[in-house]
Protein backbone atom coordinates (compact mmCIF):
# COMPACT_ATOMS: atom_id res chain seq x y z
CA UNK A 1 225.12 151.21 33.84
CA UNK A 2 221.58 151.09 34.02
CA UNK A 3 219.07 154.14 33.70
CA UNK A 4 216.25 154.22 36.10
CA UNK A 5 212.90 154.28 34.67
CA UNK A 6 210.95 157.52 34.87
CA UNK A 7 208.00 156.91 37.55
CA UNK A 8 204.58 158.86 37.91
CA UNK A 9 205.86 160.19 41.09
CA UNK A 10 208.63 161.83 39.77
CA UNK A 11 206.18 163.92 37.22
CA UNK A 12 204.35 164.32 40.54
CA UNK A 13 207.14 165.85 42.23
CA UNK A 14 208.67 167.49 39.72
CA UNK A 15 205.03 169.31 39.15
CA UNK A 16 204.55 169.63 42.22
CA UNK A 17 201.30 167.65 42.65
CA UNK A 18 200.00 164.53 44.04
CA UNK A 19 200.61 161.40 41.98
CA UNK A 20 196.97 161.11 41.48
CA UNK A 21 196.21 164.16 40.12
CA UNK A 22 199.39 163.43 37.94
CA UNK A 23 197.97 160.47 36.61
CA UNK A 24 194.58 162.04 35.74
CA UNK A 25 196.14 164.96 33.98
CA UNK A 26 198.21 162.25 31.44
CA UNK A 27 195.19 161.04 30.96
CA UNK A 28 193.27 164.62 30.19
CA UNK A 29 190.75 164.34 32.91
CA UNK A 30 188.88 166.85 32.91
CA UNK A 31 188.59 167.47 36.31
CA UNK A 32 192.08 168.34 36.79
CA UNK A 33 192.46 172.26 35.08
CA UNK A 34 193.99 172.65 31.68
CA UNK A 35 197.05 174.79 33.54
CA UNK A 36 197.64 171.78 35.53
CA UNK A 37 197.45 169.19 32.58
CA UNK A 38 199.38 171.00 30.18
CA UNK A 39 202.52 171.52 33.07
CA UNK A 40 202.17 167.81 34.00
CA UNK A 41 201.93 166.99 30.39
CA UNK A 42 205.03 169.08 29.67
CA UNK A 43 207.05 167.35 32.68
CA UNK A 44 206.42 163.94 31.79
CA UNK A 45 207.40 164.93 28.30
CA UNK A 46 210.28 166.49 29.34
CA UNK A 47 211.38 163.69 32.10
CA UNK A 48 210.79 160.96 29.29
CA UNK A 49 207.94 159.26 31.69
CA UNK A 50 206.08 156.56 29.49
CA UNK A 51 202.43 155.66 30.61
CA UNK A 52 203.08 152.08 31.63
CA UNK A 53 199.36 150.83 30.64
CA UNK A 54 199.96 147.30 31.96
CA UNK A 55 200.58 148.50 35.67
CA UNK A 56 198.03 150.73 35.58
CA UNK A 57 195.37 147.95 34.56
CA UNK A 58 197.01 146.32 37.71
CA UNK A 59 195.54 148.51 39.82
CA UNK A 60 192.13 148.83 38.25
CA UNK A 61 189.15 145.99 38.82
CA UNK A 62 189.46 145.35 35.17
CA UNK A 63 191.65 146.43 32.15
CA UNK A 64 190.77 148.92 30.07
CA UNK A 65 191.51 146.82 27.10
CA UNK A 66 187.69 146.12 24.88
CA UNK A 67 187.54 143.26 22.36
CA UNK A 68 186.49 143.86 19.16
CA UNK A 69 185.52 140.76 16.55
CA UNK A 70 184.50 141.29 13.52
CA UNK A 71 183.14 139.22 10.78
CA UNK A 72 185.15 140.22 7.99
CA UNK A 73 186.77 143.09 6.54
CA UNK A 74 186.78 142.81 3.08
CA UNK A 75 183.21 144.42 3.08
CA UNK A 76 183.87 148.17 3.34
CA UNK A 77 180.83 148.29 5.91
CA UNK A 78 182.50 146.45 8.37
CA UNK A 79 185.07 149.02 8.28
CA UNK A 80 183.25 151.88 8.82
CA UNK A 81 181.27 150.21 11.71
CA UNK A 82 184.93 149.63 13.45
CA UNK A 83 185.56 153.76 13.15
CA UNK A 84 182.55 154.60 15.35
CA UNK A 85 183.16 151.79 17.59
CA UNK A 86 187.00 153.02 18.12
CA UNK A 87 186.06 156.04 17.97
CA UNK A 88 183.75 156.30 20.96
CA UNK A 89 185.89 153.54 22.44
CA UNK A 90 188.73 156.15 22.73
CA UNK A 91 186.35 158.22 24.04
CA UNK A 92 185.58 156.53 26.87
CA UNK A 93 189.75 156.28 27.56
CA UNK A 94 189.56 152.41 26.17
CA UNK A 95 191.84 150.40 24.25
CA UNK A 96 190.84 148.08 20.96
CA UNK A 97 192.29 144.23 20.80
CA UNK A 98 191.41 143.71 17.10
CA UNK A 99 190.13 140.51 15.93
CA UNK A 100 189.42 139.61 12.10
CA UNK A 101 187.71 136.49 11.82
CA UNK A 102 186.99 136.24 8.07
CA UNK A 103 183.45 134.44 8.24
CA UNK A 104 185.61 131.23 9.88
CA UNK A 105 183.96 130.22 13.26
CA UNK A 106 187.37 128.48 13.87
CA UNK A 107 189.14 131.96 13.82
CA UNK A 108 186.15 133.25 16.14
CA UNK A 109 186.76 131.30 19.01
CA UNK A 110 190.39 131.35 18.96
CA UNK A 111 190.12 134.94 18.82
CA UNK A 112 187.25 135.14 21.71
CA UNK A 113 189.72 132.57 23.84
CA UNK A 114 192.69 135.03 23.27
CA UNK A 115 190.16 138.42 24.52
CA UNK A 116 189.87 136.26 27.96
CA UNK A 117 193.28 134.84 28.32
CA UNK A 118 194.43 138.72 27.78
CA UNK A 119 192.07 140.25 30.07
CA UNK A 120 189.66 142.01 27.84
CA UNK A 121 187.29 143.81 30.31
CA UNK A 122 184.12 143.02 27.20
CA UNK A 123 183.49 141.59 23.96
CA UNK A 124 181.75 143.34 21.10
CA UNK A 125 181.11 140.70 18.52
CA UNK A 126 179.61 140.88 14.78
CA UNK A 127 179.27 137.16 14.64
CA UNK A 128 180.32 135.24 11.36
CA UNK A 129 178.01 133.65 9.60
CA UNK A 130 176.44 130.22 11.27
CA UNK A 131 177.42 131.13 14.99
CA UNK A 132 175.07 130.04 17.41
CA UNK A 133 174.85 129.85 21.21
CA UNK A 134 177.02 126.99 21.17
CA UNK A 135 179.96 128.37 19.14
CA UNK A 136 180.57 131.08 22.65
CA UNK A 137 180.79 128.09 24.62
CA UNK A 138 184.65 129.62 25.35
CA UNK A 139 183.51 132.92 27.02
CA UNK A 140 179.93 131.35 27.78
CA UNK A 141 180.28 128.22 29.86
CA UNK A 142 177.37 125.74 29.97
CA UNK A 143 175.61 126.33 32.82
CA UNK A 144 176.36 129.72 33.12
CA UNK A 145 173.36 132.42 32.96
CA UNK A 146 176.20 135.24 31.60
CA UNK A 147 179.10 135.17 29.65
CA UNK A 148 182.39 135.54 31.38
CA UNK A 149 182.62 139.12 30.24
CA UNK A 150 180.38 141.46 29.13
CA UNK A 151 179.32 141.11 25.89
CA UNK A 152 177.17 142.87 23.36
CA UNK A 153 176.71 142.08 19.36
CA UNK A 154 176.29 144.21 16.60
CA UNK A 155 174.13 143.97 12.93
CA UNK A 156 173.87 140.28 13.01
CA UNK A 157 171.46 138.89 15.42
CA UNK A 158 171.73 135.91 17.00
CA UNK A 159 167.88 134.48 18.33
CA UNK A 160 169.52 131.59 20.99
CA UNK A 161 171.93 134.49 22.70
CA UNK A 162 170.11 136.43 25.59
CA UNK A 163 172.74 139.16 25.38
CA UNK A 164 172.41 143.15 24.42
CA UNK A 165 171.86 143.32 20.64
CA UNK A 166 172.50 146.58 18.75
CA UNK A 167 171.10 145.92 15.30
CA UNK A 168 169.78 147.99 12.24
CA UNK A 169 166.22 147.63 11.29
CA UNK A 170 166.30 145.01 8.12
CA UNK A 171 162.91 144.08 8.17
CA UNK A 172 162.01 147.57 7.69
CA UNK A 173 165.06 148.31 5.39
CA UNK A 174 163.63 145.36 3.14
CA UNK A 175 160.27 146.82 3.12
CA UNK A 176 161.73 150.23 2.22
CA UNK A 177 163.83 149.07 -1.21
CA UNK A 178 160.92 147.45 -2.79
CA UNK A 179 158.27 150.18 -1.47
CA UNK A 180 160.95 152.56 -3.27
CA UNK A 181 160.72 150.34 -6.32
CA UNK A 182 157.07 149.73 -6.66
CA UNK A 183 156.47 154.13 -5.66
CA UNK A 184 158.53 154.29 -9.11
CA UNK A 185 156.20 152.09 -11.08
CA UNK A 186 158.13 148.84 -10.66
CA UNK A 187 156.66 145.01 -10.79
CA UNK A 188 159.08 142.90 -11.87
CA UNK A 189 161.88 143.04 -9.24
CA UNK A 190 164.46 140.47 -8.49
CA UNK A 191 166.81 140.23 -5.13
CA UNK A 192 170.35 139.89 -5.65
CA UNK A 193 172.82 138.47 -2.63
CA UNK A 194 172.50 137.35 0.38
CA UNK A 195 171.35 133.81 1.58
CA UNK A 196 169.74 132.77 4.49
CA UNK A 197 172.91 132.50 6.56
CA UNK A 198 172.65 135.93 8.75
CA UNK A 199 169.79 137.60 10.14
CA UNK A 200 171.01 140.59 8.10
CA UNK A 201 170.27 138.39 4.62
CA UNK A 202 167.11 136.90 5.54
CA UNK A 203 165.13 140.08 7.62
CA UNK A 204 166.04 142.35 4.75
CA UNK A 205 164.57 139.43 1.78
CA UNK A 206 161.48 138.85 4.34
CA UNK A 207 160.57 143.13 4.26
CA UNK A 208 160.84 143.44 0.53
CA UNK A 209 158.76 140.21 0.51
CA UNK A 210 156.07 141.38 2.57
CA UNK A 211 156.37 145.08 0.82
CA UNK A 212 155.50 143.16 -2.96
CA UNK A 213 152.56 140.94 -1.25
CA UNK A 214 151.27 143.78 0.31
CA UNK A 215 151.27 145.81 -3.05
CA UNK A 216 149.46 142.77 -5.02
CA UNK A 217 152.72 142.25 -7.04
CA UNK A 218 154.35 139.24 -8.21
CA UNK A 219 156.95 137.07 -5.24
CA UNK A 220 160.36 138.80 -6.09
CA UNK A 221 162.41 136.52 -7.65
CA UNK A 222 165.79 135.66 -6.44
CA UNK A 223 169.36 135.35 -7.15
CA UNK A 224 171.46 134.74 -4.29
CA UNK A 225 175.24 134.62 -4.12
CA UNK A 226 178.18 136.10 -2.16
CA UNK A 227 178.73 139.46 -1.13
CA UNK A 228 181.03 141.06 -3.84
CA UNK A 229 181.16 143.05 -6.37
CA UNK A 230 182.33 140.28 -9.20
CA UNK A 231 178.55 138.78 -8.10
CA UNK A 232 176.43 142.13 -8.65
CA UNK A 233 178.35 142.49 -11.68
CA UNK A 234 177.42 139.09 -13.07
CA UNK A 235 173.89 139.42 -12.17
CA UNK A 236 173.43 142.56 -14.26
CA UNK A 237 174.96 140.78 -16.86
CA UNK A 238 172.79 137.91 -16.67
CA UNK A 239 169.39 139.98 -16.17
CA UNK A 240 170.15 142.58 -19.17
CA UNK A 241 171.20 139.04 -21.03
CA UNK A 242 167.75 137.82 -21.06
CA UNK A 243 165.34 138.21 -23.45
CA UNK A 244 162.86 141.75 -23.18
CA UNK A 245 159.73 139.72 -21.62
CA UNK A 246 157.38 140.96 -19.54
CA UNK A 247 158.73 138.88 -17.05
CA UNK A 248 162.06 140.04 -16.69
CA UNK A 249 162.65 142.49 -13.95
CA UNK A 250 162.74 146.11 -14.62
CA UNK A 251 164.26 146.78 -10.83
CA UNK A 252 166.67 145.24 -8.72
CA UNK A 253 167.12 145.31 -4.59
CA UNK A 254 170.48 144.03 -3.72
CA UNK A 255 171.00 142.67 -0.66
CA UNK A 256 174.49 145.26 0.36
CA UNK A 257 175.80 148.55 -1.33
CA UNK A 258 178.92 146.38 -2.41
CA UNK A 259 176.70 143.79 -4.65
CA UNK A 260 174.98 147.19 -6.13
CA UNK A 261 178.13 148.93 -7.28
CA UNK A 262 178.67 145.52 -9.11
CA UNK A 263 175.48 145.85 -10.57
CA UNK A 264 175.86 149.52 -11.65
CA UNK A 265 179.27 148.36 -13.28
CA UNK A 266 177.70 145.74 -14.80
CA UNK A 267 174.89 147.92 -16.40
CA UNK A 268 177.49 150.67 -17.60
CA UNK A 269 179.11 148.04 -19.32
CA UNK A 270 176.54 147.19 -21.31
CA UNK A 271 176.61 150.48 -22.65
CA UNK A 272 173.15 151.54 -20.87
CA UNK A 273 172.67 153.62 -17.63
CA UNK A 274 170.58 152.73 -14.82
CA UNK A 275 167.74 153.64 -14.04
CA UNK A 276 167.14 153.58 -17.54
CA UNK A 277 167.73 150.04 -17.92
CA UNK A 278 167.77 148.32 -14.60
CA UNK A 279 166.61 150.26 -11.61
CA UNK A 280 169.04 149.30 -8.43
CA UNK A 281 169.27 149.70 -4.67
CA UNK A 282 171.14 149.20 -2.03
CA UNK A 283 171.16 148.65 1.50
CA UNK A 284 173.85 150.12 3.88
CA UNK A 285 174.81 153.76 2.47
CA UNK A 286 177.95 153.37 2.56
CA UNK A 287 180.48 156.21 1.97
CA UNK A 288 181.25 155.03 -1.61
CA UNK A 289 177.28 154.83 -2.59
CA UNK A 290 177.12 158.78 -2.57
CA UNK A 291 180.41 159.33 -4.31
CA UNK A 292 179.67 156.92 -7.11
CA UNK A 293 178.56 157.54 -11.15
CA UNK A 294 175.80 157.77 -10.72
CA UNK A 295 175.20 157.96 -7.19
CA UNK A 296 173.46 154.81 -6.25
CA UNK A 297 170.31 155.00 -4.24
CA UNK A 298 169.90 153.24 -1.13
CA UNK A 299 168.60 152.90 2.91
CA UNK A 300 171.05 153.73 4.79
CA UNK A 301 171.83 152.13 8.12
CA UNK A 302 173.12 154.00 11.17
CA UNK A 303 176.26 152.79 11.96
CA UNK A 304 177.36 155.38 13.81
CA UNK A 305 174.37 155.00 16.07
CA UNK A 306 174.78 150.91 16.43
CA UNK A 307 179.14 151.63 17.16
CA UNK A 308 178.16 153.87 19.97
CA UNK A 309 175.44 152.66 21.38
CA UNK A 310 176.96 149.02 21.90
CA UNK A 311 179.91 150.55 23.17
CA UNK A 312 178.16 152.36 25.97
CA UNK A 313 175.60 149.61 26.56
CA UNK A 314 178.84 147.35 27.09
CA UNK A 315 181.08 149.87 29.21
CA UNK A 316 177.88 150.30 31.82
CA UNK A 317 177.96 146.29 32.06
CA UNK A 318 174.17 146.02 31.86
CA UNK A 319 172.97 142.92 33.30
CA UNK A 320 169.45 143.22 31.32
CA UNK A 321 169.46 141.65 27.63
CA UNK A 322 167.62 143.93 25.54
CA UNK A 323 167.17 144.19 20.95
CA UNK A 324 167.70 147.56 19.65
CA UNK A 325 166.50 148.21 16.74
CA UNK A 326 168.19 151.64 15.12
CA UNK A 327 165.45 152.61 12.21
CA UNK A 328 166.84 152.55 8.28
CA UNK A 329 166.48 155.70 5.99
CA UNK A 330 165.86 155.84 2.41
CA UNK A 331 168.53 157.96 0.63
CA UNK A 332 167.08 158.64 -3.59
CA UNK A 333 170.26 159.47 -5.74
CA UNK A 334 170.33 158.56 -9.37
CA UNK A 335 170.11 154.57 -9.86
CA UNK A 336 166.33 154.32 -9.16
CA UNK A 337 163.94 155.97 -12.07
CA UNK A 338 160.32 155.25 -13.11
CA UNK A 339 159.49 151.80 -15.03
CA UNK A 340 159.23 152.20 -18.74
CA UNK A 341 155.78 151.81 -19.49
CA UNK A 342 154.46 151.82 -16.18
């Protein structure tokens, strides 16, 4: 024998209310009052009604089901960017379809061909490193003036895709590490991480650049490699492994919090602090950089800001392109101290 499935109408007229107003109290609207909700809730509850999500995206003009690709997750920052974004996601009664697509651009678009063959009413996309206007050929046709569904990207910007960027200041966030550096005496300072491959990498390199020529100092020199810890590590191995010149940098600005606790683990294990023996920075602030020994010192970025403000941007389905640029802010904690000698 076969049970009937629970419907909305028979909350409804169990309640005593119309189906819509049934439907908006599930769904804690709060137009409907919290007497109503709560007897609704407790009816549908009690009835064993299940929200049947599918059938209700039937009768919508779009699903309420948001894309979300990131770049990689085996950066912590990329993590705590996806907590604002679900976060204000749920807010706005909206469902995440995950995608991971581990810097492959292979992964990308079979993930960005499964968000349209599902429905996905947008795309938020932290592109991996490389894409370009041609790798979104799969949601953005050639010919086409607009992608097939609204899309906006976060922290990586891409220069040949006229659609709403959300992005943290790096320029700026460049200029800030080594202005922090050279404030505390510094000459001599090296970057550590980060190629030329994302917008991220090479805005942040081009501040502190233009922060060192400004201040009459020596081009910074540079040591670039991938975004890990093992590489931070081995480049505070290597520096403190050269010989005490003049010419050997007293500072360092890595290019992401997760090369600088490398560095700091490095520098401990040399059986010196830093600071003392290698000033380091960061760039991010993420929630690790203030609970470290010794707290490392860095410019934060506002991820909370970049989350919700794509998310919005995307939900309102602006039809105008525009660059945001959220500002950095320099947070001093313990690894930055004045150059010996200075």
């Amino acid at each position: 024998m076969t049970t009937r499935r629970v419907t909305l109408r028979d909350v409804a007229l169990d309640v005593g209310v119309t189906v819509a107003t049934a439907s908006m109290a599930l769904r804690a609207n709060p137009r409907i009052s919290q007497q109503t909700t709560a007897r609704v809730q407790e009816a549908a509850l009690r009835l064993g009604y299940i929200y049947n999500r599918a059938a209700a995206n039937l009768r919508q003009t779009s699903s309420s089901l948001v894309a979300v690709c990131l770049s990689d997750l085996s950066n912590p920052v990329f993590n705590e960017f996806l907590i604002h974004i679900e976060e204000e996601l749920r807010a706005q009664d909206r469902l995440v379809f995950l995608g991971i697509a581990r810097e492959d651009l292979a992964l990308q678009h079979q993930f960005l061909q499964t968000a349209l063959e599902q429905g996905a009413s947008g795309l938020l996309l932290l592109p991996v490193r490389g894409t370009t206007r041609t790798d979104l050929t799969v949601i953005w046709p050639e010919g086409r003036s607009r992608p097939l569904l609204p899309t906006a990207l976060i922290s990586r910007a891409l220069e040949d895709v006229p659609v709403s960027q959300f992005l943290n200041d790096d320029f700026v966030a460049g200029q800030m590490a080594a202005q922090c550096l050279i404030d505390h005496g510094h000459k001599r300072i090296i970057w550590v991480g980060g190629g030329q491959e994302t917008s991220t990498a090479r805005n942040r390199q081009a501040g502190a650049t233009m922060a060192m020529a400004k201040a009459g100092l020596p081009s910074l020199e540079l040591m670039h490699g991938p975004t890990l810890r093992q590489f931070g590590r081995h480049a505070a191995e290597h520096i403190l492994g050269r010989p005490a010149t003049p010419e050997r940098p007293t500072a360092a600005i890595c290019f992401s919090d997760l090369i600088a606790f490398g560095m700091v683990s490095g520098i401990l294990q040399s059986g010196t602090t830093p600071a003392e023996s290698l000033s380091v920075i960061g760039c991010d602030d993420m929630e690790e950089a203030g609970l470290l020994y010794p707290a490392l010192t860095t410019i934060a970025v506002d991820k909370a800001g970049i989350g919700q403000l794509a998310v919005q941007s995307l939900l309102r389905s602006e039809h105008q392109a525009k660059k945001v640029l959220l500002p950095p802010q320099l947070v001093l904690r313990a690894t930055v101290g004045p150059c010996k000698g200075a």
